[in-house]
C-alpha atoms as a PDB file:
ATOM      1  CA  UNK A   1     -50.674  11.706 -21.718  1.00  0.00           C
ATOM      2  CA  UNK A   2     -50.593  15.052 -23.508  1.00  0.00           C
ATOM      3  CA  UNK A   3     -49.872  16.628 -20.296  1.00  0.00           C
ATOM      4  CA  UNK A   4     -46.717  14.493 -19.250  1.00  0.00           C
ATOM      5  CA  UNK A   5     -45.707  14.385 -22.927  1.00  0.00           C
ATOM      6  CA  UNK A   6     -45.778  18.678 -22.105  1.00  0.00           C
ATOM      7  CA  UNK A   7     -44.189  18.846 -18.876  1.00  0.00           C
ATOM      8  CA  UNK A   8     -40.957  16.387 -20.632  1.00  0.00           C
ATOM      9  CA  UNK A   9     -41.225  18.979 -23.019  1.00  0.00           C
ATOM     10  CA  UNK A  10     -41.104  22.426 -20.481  1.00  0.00           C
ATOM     11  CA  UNK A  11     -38.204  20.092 -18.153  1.00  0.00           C
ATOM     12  CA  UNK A  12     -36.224  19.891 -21.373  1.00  0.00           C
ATOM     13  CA  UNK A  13     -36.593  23.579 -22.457  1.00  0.00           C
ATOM     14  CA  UNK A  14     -35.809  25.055 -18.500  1.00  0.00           C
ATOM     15  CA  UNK A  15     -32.941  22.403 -19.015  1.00  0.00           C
ATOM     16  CA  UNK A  16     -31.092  24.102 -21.991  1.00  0.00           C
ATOM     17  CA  UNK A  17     -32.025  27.050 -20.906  1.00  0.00           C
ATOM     18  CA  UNK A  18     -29.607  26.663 -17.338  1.00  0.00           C
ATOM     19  CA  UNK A  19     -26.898  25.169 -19.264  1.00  0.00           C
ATOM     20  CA  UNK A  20     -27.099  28.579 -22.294  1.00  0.00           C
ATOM     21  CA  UNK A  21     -26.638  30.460 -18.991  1.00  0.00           C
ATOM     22  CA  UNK A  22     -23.842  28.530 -17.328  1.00  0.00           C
ATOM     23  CA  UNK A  23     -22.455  28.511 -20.432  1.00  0.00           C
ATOM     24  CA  UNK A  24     -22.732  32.460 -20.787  1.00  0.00           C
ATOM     25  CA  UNK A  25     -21.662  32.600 -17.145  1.00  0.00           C
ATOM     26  CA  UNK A  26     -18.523  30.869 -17.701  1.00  0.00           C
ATOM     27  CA  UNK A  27     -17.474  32.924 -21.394  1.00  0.00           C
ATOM     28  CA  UNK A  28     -18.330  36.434 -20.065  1.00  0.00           C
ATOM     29  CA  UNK A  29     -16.293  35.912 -16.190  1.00  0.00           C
ATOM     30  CA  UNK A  30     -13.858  38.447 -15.890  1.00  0.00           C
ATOM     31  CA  UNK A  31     -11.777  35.365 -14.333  1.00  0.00           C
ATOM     32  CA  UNK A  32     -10.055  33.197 -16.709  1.00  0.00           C
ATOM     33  CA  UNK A  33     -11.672  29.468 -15.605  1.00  0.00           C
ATOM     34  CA  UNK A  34     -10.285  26.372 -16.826  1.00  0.00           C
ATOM     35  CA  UNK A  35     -11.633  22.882 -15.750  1.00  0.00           C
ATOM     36  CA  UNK A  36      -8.682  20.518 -15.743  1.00  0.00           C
ATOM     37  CA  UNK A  37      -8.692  16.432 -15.076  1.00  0.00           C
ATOM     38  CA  UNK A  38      -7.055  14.248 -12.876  1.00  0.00           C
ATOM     39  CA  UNK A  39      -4.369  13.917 -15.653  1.00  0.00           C
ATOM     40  CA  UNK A  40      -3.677  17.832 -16.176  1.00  0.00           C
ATOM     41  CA  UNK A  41      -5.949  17.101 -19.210  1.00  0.00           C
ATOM     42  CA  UNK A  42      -7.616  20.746 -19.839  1.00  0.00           C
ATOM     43  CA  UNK A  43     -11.683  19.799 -20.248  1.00  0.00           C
ATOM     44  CA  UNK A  44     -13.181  23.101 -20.661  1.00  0.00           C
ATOM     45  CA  UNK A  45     -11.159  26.687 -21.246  1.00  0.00           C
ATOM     46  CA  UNK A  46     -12.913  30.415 -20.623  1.00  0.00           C
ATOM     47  CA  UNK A  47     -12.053  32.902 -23.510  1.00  0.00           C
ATOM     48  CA  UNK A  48     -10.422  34.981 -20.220  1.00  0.00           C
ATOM     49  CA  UNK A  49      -8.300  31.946 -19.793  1.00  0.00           C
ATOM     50  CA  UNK A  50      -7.463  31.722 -23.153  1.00  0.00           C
ATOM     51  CA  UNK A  51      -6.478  35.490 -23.035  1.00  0.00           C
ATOM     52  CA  UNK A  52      -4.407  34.923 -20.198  1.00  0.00           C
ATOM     53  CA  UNK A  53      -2.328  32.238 -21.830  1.00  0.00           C
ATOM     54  CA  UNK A  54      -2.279  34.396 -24.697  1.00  0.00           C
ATOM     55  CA  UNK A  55      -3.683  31.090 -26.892  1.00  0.00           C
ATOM     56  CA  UNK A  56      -6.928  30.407 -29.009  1.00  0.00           C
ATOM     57  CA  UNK A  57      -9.211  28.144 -26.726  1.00  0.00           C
ATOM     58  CA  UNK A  58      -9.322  25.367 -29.572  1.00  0.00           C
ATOM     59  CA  UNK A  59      -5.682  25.336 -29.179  1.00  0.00           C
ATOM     60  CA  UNK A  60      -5.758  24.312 -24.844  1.00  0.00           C
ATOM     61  CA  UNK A  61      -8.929  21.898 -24.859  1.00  0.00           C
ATOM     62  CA  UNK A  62      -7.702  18.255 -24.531  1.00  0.00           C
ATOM     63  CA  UNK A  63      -4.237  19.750 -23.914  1.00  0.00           C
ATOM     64  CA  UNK A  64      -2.561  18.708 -20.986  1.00  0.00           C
ATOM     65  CA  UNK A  65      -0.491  21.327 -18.397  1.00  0.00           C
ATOM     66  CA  UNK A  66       2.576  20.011 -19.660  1.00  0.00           C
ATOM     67  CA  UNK A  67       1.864  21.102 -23.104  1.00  0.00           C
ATOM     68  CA  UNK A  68       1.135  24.629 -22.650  1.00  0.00           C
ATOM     69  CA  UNK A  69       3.309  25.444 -19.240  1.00  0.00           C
ATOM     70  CA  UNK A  70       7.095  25.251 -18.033  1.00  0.00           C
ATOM     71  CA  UNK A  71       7.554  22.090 -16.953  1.00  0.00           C
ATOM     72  CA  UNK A  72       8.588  23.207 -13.453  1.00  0.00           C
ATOM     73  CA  UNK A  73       5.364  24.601 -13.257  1.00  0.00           C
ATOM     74  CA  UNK A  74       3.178  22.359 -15.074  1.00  0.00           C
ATOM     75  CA  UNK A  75       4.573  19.567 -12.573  1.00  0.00           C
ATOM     76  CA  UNK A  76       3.796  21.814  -9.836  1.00  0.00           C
ATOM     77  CA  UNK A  77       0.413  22.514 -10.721  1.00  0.00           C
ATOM     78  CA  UNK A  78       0.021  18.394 -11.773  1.00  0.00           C
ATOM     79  CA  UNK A  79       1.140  17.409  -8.103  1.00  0.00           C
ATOM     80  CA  UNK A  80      -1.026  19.991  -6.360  1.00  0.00           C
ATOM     81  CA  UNK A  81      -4.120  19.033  -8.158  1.00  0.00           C
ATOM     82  CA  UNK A  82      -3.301  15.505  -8.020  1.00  0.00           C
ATOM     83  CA  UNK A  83      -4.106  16.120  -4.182  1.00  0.00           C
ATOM     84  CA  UNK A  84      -6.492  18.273  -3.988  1.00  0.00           C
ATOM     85  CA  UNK A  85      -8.680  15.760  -5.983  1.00  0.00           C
ATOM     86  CA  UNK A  86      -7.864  13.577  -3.112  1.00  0.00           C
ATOM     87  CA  UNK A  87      -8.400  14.840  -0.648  1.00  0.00           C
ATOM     88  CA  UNK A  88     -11.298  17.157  -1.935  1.00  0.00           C
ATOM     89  CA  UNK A  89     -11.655  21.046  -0.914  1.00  0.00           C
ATOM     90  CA  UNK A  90     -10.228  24.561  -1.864  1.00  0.00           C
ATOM     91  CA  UNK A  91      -7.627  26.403  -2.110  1.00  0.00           C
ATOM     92  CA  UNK A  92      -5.888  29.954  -2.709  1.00  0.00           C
ATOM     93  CA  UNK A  93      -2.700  31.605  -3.631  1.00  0.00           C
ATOM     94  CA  UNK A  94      -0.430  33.827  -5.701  1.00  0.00           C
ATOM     95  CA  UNK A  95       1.917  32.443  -8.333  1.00  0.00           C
ATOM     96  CA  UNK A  96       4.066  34.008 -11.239  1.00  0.00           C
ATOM     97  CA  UNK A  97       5.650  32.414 -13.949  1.00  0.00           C
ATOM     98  CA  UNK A  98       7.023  33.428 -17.233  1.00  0.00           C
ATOM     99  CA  UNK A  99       4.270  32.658 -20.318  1.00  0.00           C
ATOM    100  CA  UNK A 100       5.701  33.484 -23.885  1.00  0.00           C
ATOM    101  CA  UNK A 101       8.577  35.100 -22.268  1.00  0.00           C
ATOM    102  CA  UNK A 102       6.844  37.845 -19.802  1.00  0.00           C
ATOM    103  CA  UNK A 103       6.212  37.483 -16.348  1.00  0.00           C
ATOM    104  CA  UNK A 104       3.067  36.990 -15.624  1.00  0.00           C
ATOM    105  CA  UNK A 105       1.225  37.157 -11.975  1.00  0.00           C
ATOM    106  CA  UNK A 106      -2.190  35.300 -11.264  1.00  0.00           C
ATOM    107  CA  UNK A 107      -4.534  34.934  -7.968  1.00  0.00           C
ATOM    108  CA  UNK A 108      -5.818  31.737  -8.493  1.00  0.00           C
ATOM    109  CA  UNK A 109      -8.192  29.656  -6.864  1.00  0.00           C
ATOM    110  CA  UNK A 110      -8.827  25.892  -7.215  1.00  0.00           C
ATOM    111  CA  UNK A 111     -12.055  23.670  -6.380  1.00  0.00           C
ATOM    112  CA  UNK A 112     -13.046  20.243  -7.007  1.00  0.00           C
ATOM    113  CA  UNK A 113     -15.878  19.008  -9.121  1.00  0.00           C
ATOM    114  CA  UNK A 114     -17.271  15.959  -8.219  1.00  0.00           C
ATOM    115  CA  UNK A 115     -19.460  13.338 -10.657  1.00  0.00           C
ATOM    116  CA  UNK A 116     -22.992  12.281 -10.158  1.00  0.00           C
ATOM    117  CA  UNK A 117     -21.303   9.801  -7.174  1.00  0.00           C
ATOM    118  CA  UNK A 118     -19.782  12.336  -5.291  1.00  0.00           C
ATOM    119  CA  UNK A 119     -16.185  11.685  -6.435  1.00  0.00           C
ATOM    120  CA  UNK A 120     -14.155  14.402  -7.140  1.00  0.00           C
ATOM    121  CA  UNK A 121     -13.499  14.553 -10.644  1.00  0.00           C
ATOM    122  CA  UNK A 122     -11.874  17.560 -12.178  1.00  0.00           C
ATOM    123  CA  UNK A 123     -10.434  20.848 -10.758  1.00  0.00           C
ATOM    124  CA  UNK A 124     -12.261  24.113 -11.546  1.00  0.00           C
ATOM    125  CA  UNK A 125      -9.495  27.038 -11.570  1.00  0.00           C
ATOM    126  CA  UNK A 126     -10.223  30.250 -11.511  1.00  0.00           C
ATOM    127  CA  UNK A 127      -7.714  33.001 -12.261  1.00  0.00           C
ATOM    128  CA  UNK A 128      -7.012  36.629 -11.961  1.00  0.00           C
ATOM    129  CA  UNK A 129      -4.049  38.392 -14.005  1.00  0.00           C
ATOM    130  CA  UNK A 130      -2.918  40.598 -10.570  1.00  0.00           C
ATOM    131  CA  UNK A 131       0.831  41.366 -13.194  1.00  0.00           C
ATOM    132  CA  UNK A 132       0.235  45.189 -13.093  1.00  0.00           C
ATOM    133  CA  UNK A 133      -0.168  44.944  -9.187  1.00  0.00           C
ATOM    134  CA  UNK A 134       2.575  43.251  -8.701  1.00  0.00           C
ATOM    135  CA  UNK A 135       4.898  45.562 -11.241  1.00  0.00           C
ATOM    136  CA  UNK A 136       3.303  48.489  -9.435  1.00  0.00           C
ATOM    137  CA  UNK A 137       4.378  46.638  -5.980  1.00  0.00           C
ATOM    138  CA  UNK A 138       7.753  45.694  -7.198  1.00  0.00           C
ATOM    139  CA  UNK A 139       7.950  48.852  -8.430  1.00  0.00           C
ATOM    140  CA  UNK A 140       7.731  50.815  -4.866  1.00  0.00           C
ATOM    141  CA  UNK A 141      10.018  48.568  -2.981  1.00  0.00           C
END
């Protein structure tokens, strides 16, 4: 008994210790990351995403896309996510918008989460501020 009671006891420990280092994974990407809901609700924010939308990260949790983004672009972003969760898989590109009033450029790329039942869930976004690549691009055209 004292052995199984241990072994509950070591499972439990190795247990907090992955999620301490997902957790220190996630705050110390160079990538902002943002987990975001079915509903555009935002679940989880990196302090790189926070950075990026130039907010504290208490002020984007349980915030939706519609409350932090234009509204051409937080319906944008709504309706692709709406079917990537649907239809499940990746996916890449380049957008720029203007976030308290500069222009700002991100590579961003989306996955789906899925649940314990292997429904998808939640998007994972990951993004890169690329705005002094594309002001230096701009720049030589």
């Amino acid at each position: 008994m004292a052995l199984g009671v241990k072994r509950s006891h070591n499972a439990e420990n190795d247990l907090r210790r992955i999620e301490t280092q997902y957790k220190e994974i996630f705050e110390k990407s160079v990538v902002g990351m943002l987990i975001i809901d079915y509903h555009g609700k935002f679940l989880m924010v990196s302090k790189k995403a926070s950075q990026q939308l130039g907010l504290r990260v208490e002020d984007i949790l349980g915030k939706t896309l519609f409350d932090l983004l234009p509204g051409d672009v937080a319906q944008k972003y709504f309706e692709q996510n709406q079917r990537l969760m649907d239809t499940g898989g990746f996916r890449e590109y380049e957008d720029s918008f203007v976030l308290n009033g500069l222009v700002k450029s991100f590579l961003i790329s989306d996955q789906c989460l899925k649940d314990e039942n292997g429904c998808n869930y939640a998007i994972l976004s990951s993004s890169f501020d690329i705005t002094e690549r594309k002001t230096a691009e701009d720049a030589l055209r």
